[in-house]
Protein backbone atom coordinates (compact mmCIF):
# COMPACT_ATOMS: atom_id res chain seq x y z
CA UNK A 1 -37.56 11.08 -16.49
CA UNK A 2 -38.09 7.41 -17.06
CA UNK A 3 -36.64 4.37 -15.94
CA UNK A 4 -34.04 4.49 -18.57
CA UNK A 5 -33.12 7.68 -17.79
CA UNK A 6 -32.68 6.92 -14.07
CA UNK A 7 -31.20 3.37 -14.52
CA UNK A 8 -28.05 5.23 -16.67
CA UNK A 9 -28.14 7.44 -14.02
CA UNK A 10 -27.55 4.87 -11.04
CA UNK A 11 -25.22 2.97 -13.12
CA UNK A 12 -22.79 5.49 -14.09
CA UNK A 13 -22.34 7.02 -10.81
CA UNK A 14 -21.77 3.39 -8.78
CA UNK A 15 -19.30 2.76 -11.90
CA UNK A 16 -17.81 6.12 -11.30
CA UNK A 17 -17.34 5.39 -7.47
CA UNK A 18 -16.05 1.90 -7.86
CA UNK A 19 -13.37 3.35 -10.23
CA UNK A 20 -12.59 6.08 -7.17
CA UNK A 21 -12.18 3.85 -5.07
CA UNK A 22 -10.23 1.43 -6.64
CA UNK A 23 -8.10 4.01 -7.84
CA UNK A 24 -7.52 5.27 -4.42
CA UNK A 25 -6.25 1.86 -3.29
CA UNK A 26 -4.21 1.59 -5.90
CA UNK A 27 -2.51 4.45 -5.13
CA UNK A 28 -2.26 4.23 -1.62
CA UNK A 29 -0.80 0.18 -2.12
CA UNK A 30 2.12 2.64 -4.73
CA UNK A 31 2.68 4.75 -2.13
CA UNK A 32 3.51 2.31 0.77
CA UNK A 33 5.46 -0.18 -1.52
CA UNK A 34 7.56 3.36 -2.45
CA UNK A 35 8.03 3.64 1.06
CA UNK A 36 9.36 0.10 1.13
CA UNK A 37 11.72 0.93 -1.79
CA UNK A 38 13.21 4.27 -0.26
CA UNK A 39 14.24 2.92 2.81
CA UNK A 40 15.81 -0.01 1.44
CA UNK A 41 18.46 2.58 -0.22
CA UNK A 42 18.89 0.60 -3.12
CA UNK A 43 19.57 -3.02 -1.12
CA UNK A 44 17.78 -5.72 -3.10
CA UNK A 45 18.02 -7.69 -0.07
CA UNK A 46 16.88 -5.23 2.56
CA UNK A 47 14.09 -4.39 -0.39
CA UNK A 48 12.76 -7.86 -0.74
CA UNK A 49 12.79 -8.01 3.30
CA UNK A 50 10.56 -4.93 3.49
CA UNK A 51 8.40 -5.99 0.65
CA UNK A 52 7.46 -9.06 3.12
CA UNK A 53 6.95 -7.27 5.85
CA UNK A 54 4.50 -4.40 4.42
CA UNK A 55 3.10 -7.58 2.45
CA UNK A 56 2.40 -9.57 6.09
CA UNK A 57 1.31 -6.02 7.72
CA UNK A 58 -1.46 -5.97 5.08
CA UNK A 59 -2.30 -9.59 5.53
CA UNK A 60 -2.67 -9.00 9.25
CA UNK A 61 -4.94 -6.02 9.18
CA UNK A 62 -2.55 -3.69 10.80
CA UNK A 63 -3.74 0.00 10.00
CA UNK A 64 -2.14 1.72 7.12
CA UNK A 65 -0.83 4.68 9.03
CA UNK A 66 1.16 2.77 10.94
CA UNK A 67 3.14 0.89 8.34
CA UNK A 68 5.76 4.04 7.89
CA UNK A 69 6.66 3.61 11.53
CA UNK A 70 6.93 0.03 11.38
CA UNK A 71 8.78 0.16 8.29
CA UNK A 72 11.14 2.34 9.22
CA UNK A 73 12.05 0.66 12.78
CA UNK A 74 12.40 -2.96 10.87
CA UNK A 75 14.42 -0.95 8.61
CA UNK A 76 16.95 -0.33 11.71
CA UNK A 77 16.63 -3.59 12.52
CA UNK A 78 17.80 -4.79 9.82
CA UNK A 79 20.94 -2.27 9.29
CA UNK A 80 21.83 -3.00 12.53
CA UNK A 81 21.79 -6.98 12.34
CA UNK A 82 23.16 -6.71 8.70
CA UNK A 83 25.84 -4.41 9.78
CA UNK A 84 27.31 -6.44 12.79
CA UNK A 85 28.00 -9.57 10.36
């Protein structure tokens, strides 16, 4: 093999792990703003509220498995402070 050979090589499989991965974020990112979306039960408002909150969860670093929990409690919250209005 020459250089060639190997440089296509190494090239194609990075490019073929960056597209994993991205792919895998992207997915992942679906997933948790589908989460967002399911427990807002078809409330714009209590959508867009979620939406920020998952959004400021991933700005503060907060682990990933965690955001269903979290979710779902500020979900309560918000049913509860939304329902004794």
């Amino acid at each position: 093999m020459d250089s060639t050979n190997i440089a296509i090589i190494v090239v194609a499989t990075v490019a073929a792990i960056a597209f994993k991965y991205v792919l895998y974020k992207k997915i992942c990112r679906w997933m948790d703003n589908d989460l967002a979306r399911g427990l807002a039960e078809g409330d714009t408002a209590k959508h867009n509220f979620l939406q920020q909150e998952l959004d400021q969860m991933r700005l503060s670093k907060i682990k990933r498995k965690e955001y269903p929990t979290r979710l779902t409690k500020l979900a309560e919250t918000y049913n509860q402070q939304n329902s004794s209005d």
